[in-house]
Protein backbone atom coordinates (compact mmCIF):
# COMPACT_ATOMS: atom_id res chain seq x y z
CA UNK A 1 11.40 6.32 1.23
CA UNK A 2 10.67 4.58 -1.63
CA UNK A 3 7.65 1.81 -1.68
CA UNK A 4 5.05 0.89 -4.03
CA UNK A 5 2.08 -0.87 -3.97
CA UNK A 6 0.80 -3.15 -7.05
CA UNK A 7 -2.50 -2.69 -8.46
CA UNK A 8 -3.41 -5.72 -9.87
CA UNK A 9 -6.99 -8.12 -10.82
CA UNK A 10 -8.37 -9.83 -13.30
CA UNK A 11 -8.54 -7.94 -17.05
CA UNK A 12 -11.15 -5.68 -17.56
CA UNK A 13 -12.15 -4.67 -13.50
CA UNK A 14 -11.28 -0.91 -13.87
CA UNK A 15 -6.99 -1.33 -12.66
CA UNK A 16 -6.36 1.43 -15.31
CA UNK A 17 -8.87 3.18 -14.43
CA UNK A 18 -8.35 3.54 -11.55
CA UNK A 19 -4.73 3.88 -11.79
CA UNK A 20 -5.38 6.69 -14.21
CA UNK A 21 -7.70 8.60 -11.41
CA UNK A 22 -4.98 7.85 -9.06
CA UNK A 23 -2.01 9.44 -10.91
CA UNK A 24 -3.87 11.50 -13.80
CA UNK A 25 -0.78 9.97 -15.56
CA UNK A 26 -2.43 8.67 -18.76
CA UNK A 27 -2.34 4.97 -18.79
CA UNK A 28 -3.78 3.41 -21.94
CA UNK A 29 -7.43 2.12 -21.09
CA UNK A 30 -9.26 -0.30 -23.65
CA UNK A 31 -11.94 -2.49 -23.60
CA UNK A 32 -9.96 -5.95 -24.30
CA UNK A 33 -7.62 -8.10 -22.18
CA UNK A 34 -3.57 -7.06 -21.65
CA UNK A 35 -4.43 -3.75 -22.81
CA UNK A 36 -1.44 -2.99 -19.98
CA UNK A 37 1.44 -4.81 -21.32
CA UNK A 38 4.77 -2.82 -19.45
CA UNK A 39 3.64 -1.61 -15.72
CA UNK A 40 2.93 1.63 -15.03
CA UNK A 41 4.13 3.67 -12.36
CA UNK A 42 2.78 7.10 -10.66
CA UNK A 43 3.29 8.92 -7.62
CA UNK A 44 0.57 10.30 -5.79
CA UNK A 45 0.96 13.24 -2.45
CA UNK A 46 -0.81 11.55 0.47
CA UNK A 47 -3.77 13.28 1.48
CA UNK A 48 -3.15 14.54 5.18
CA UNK A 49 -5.72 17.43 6.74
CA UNK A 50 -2.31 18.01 9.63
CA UNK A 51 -0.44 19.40 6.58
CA UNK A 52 -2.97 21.84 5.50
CA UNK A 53 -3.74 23.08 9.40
CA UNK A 54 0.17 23.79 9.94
CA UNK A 55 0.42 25.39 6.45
CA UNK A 56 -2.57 27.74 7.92
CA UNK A 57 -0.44 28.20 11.46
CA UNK A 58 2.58 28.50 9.69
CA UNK A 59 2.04 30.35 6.08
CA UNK A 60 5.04 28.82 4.85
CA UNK A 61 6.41 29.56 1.66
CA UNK A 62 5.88 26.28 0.28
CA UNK A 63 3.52 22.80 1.47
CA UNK A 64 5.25 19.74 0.40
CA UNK A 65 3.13 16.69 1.07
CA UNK A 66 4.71 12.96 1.42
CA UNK A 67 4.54 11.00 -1.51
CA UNK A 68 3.46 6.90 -2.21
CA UNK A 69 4.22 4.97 -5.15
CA UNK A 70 1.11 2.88 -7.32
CA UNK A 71 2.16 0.48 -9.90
CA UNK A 72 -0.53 -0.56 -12.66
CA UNK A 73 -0.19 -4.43 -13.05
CA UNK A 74 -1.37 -5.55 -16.11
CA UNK A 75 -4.40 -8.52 -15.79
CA UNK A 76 -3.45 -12.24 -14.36
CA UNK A 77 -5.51 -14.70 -16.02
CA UNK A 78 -5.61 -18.72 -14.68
CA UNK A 79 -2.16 -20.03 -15.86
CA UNK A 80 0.18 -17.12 -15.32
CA UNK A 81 2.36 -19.13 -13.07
CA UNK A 82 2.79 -20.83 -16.24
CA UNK A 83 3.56 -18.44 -18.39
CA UNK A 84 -0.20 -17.74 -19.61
CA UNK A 85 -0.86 -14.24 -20.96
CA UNK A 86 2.33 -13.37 -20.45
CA UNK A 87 1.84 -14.27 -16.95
CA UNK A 88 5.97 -14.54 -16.20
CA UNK A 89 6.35 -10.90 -16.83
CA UNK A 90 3.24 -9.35 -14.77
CA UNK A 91 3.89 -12.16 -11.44
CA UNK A 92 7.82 -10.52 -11.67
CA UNK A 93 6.48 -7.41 -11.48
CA UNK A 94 4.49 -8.24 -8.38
CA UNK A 95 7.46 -9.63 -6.96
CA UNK A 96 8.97 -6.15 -6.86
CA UNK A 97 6.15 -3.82 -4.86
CA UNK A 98 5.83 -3.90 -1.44
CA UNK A 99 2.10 -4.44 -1.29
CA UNK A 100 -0.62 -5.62 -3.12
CA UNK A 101 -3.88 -3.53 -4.29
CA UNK A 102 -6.59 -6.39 -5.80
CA UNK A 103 -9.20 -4.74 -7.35
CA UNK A 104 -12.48 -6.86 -7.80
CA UNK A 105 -15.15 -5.83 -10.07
CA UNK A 106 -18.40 -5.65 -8.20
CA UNK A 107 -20.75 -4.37 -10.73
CA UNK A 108 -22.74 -5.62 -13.88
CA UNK A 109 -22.50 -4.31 -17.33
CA UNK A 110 -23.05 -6.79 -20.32
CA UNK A 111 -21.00 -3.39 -22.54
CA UNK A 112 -17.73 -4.44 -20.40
CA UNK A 113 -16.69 -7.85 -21.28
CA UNK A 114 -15.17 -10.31 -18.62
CA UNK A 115 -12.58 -12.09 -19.27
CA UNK A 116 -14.02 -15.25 -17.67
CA UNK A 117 -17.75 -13.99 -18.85
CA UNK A 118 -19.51 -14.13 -15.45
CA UNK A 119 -19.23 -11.77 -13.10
CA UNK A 120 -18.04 -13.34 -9.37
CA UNK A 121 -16.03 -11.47 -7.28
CA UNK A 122 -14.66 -14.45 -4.99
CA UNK A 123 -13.96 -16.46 -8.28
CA UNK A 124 -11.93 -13.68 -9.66
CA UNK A 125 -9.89 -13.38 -5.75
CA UNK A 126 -9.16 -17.16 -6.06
CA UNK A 127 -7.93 -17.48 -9.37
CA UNK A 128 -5.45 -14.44 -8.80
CA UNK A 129 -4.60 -15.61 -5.63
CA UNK A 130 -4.00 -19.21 -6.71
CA UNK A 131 -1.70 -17.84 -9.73
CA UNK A 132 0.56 -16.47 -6.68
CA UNK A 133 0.64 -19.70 -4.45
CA UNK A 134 1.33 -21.61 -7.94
CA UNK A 135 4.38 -19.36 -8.66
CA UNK A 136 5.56 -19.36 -4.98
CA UNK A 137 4.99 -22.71 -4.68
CA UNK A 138 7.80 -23.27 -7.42
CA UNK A 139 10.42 -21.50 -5.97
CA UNK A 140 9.97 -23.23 -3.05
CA UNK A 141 10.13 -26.97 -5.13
CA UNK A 142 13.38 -24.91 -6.80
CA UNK A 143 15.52 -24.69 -3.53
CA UNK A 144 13.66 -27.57 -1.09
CA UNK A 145 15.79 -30.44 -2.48
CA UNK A 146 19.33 -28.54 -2.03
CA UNK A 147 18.21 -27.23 1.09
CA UNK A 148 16.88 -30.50 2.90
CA UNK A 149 20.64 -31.95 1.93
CA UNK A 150 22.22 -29.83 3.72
CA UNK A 151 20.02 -29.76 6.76
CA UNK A 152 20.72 -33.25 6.75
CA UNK A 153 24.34 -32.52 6.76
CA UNK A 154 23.61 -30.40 10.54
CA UNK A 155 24.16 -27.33 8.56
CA UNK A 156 22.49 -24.49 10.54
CA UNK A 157 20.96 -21.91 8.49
CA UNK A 158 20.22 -24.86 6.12
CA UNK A 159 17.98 -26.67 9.50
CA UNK A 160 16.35 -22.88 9.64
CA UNK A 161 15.37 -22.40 6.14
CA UNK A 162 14.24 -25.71 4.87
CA UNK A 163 11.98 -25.82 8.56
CA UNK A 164 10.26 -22.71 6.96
CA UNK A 165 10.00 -23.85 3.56
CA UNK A 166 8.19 -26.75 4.97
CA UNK A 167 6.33 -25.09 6.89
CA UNK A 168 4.82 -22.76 3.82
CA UNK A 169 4.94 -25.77 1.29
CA UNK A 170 2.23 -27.30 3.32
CA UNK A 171 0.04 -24.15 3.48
CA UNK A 172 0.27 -23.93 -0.12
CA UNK A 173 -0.92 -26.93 -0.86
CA UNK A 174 -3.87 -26.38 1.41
CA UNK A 175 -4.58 -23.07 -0.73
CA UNK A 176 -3.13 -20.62 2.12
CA UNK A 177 -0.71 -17.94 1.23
CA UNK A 178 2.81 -17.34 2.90
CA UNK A 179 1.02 -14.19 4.97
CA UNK A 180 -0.96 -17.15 6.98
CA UNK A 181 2.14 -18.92 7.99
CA UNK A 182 3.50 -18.59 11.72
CA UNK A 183 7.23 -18.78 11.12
CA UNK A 184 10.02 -17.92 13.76
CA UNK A 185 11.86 -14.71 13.62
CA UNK A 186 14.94 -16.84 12.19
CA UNK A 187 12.73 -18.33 10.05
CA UNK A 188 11.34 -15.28 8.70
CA UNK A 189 15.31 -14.12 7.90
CA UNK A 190 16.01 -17.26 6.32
CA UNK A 191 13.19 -17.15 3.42
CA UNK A 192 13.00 -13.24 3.20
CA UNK A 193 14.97 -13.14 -0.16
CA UNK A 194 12.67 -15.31 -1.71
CA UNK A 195 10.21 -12.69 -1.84
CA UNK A 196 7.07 -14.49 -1.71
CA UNK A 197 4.49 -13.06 -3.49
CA UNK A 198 1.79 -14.33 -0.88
CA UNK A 199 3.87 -12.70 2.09
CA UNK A 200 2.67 -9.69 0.75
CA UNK A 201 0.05 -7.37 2.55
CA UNK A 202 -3.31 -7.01 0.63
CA UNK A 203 -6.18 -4.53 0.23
CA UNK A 204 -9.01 -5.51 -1.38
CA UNK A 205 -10.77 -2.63 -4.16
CA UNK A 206 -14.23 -3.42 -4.87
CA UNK A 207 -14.88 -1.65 -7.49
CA UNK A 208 -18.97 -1.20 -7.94
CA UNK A 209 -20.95 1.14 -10.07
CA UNK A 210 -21.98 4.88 -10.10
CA UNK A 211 -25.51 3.04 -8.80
CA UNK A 212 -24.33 1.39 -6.01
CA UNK A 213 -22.04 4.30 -4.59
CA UNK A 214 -24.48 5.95 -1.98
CA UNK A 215 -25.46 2.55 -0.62
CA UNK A 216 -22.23 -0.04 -1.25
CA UNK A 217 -23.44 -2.31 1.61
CA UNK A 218 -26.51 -3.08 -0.44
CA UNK A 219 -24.16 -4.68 -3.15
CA UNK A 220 -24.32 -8.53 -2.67
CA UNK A 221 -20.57 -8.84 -4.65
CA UNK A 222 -19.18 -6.25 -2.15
CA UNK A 223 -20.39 -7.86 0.82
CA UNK A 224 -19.10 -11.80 -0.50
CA UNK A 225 -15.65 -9.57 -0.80
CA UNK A 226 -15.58 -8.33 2.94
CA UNK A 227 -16.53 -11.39 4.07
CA UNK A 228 -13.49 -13.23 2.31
CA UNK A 229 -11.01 -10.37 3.46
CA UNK A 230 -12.17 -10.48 6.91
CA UNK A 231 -10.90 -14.66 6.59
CA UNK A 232 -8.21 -13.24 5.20
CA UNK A 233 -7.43 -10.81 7.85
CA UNK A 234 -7.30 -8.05 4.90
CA UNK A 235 -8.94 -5.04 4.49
CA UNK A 236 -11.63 -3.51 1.70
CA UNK A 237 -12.08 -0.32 -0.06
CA UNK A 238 -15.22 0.14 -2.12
CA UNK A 239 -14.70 2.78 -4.67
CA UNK A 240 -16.25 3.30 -8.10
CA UNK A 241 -13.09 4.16 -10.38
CA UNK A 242 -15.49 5.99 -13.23
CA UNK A 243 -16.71 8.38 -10.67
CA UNK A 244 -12.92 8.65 -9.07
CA UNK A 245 -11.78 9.31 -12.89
CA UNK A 246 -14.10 12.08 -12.95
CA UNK A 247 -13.27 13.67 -9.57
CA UNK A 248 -9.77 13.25 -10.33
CA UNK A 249 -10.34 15.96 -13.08
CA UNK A 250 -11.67 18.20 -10.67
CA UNK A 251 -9.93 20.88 -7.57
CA UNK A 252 -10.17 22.65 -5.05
CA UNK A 253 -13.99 24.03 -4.20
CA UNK A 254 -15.38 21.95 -7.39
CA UNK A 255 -14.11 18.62 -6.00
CA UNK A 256 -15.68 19.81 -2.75
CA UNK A 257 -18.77 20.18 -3.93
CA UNK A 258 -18.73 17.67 -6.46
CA UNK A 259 -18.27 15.26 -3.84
CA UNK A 260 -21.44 16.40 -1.16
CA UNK A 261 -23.45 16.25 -4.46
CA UNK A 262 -22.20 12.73 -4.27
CA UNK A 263 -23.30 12.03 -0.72
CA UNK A 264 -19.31 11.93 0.04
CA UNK A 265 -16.90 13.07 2.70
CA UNK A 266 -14.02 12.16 0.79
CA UNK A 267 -12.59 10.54 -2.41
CA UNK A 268 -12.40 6.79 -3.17
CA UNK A 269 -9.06 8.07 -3.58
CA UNK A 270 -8.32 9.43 -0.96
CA UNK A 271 -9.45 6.33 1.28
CA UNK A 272 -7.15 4.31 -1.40
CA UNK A 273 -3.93 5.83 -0.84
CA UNK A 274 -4.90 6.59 2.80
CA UNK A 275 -5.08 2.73 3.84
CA UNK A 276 -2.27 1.48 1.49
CA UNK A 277 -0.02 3.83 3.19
CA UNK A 278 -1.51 2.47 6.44
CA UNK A 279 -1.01 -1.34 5.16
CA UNK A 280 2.84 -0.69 4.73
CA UNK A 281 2.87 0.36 8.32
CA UNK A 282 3.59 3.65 7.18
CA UNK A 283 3.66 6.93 9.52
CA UNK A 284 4.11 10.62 8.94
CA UNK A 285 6.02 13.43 10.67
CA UNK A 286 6.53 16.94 9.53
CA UNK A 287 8.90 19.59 10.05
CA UNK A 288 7.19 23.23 9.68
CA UNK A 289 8.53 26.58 9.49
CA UNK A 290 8.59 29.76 7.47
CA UNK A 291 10.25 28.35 4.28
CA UNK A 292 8.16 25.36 4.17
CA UNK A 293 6.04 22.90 6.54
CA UNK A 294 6.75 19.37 4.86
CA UNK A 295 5.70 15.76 5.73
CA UNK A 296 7.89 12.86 5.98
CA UNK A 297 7.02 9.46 5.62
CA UNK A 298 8.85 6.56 8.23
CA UNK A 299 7.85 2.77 9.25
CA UNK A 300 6.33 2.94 12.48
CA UNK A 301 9.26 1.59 14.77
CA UNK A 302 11.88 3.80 13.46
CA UNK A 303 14.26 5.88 15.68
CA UNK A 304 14.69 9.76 15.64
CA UNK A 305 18.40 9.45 13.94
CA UNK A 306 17.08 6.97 11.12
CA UNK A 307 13.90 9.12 10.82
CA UNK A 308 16.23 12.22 10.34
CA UNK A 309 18.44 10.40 7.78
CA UNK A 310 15.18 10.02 5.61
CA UNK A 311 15.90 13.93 5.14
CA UNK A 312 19.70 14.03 4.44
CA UNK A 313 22.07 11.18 5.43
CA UNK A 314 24.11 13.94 7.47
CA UNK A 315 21.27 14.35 9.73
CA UNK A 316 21.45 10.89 10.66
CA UNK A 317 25.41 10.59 11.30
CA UNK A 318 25.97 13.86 13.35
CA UNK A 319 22.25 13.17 15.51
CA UNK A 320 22.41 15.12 18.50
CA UNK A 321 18.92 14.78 19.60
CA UNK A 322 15.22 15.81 18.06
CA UNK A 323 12.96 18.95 19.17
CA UNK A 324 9.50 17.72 19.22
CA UNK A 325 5.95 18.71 19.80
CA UNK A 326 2.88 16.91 18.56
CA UNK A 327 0.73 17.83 16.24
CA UNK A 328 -2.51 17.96 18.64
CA UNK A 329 -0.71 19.55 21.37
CA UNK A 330 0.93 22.16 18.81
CA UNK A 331 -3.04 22.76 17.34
CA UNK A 332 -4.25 23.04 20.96
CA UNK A 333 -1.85 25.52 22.22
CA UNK A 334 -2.47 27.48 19.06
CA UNK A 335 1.53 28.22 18.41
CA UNK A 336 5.12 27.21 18.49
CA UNK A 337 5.80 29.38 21.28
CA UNK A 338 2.66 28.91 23.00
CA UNK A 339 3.30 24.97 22.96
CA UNK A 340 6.83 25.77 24.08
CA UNK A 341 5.29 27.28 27.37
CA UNK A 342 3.21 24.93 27.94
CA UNK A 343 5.77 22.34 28.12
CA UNK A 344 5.02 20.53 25.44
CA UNK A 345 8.09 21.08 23.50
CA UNK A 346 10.54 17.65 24.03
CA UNK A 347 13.83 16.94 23.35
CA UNK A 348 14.30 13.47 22.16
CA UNK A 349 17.41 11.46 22.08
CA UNK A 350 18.87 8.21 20.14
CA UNK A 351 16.49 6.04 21.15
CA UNK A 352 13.44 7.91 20.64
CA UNK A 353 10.93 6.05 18.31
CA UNK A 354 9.42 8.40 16.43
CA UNK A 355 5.59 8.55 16.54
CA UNK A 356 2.85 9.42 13.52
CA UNK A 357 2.11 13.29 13.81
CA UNK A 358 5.32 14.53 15.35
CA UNK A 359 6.57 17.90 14.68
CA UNK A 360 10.29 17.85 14.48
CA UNK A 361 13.57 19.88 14.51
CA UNK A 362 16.38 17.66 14.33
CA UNK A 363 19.93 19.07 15.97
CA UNK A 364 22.78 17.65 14.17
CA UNK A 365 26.65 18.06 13.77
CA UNK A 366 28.85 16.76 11.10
């Protein structure tokens, strides 16, 4: 399953950075605006403890984690609905991920210039998230005209769409982006291919200093950014990306430690990847066995044939039904075979909608 989420901000907050930390995939890094000119893209495993505790039950010959796409989005600066600093390119590029990572910088340092030279957090939000409403804003003044016309003519998807696109044109103009707007299910069909860059989810990514990391609520630019995302009925991650970039160098028992010398449980990282899985409404399940315990990832809602197409298309079109356990009951009984006799082994049909942590066989004939 392919999706992505954008990283995008202002120039200069730490995207590559972080983006770098992320994927280890070498993105330039500078100290000067556009310094990322074409996106980049990296694929990250999705950190999941369930895969390492059935690798232990099941010593497979190979762990295959599930996998989530970052694009690196180079800086928006006021005007790039207009076509300022290069602003067409990077707001199509935006257009084409599935969710949206803003990272705010929430630190001082007069060595790091900024690109509006102050440093406000909410400022930077606004003038990013105005640069979308601006640019969605003119697709809808594109198709409005056409679209009232033939509304007017009784025409019915025509009545539908141009009910939305009044609907959002008025919430733009107030400042409010497309993911504020209460639209009907038919309404929400008839303006899904304009792709609204507003509709898209967000996550917030304060990005503060090595300082500020054992005590981020103490940060008086992190805090003004929760308190916008909570209007915004987003969601925040502090990290500091030049710490992440430096735990991103490190494995196994190093990392570990690395990261209680920190004060940490876990990575920025790790949280990172965690929620923008989450903010897809993303799920996992995992088949295990001998040859290899792997983890899949599904929308939450999906059935158990489309959730055993994701692994071959055959699966899907000769479904006979799903063997499933879950992963606490399978870590309770302490086996297969002991969850087996304990009943806790189901067999799912058609219409079962698959559920984050199953363990799966799928039977199939083709």
């Amino acid at each position: 399953m392919s999706l992505t989420t954008g990283i995008v901000g202002l120039p200069n907050v730490g995207k590559s950075t972080l983006f770098n930390a992320i994927t280890q995939a070498g993105a330039e890094m500078a100290n000067y605006p556009f310094c990322t000119i074409e996106p980049n893209v990296g694929i990250v495993s999705v950190p999941d403890k369930r895969l390492d505790k059935l690798t232990e039950m099941y010593h497979p010959k190979k762990k295959i984690p599930t996998t989530f796409e970052f694009t690196d989005i180079a800086g928006l600066v006021k005007g790039a609905s207009k076509g300022e600093g290069l602003g067409n390119q990077f707001l199509a590029t935006i257009r084409q991920v599935d969710a949206i990572s803003h990272v705010v910088r929430c630190f001082d340092d007069k060595n790091i210039t900024h690109v509006s030279g102050k440093i406000d957090p909410i400022d930077d939000i606004e003038t990013i998230n105005l640069e979308l409403i601006l640019a969605d804003m003119e697709q809808i003044n594109k198709r409005l005209d056409r679209t009232e016309k033939l509304a007017k003519q009784k025409e019915k998807q025509a009545i539908i769409e141009f009910s939305a696109l009044q609907k959002l044109k008025e919430a733009f103009d107030a400042g409010e982006p497309a993911r504020h707007v209460a639209l009907t299910d038919e309404e929400e069909t008839a303006v899904k291919p304009f792709n609204f860059l507003t509709k898209k989810p967000v996550l917030y990514v304060a990005n503060i200093s090595e300082d500020d990391l054992l005590a981020p609520d103490d940060n008086a630019y992190v805090q003004a950014v929760r308190d916008y995302a909570e209007k915004d009925g987003s969601e925040v991650v502090v990290i500091s990306a030049k710490i992440e970039s430096e735990i991103a160098e490190l494995e196994g028992e190093e990392k570990k430690v690395f990261l209680q010398d920190l004060g940490l449980e876990t990575s920025g990282l790790d949280r990172l990847i965690a929620q923008s899985y989450r903010l897809l409404g993303l799920a996992t399940y995992f088949t295990a066995g001998e040859k290899e315990v792997r983890a899949w990832t599904f929308r939450k809602g999906t059935k158990a044939p489309q959730a055993a197409g994701i692994i071959h298309s055959d699966f899907e079109r000769g479904f006979i039904r799903a063997e499933i356990v879950s992963y606490e009951d399978l870590v309770a009984a302490g086996s297969e075979l002991a969850a087996k006799e304990q009943g806790h082994l189901r067999l799912e049909g058609k219409d079962y909608v698959m559920q984050d942590g199953d363990i799966v066989n799928f039977r199939f004939n083709v």
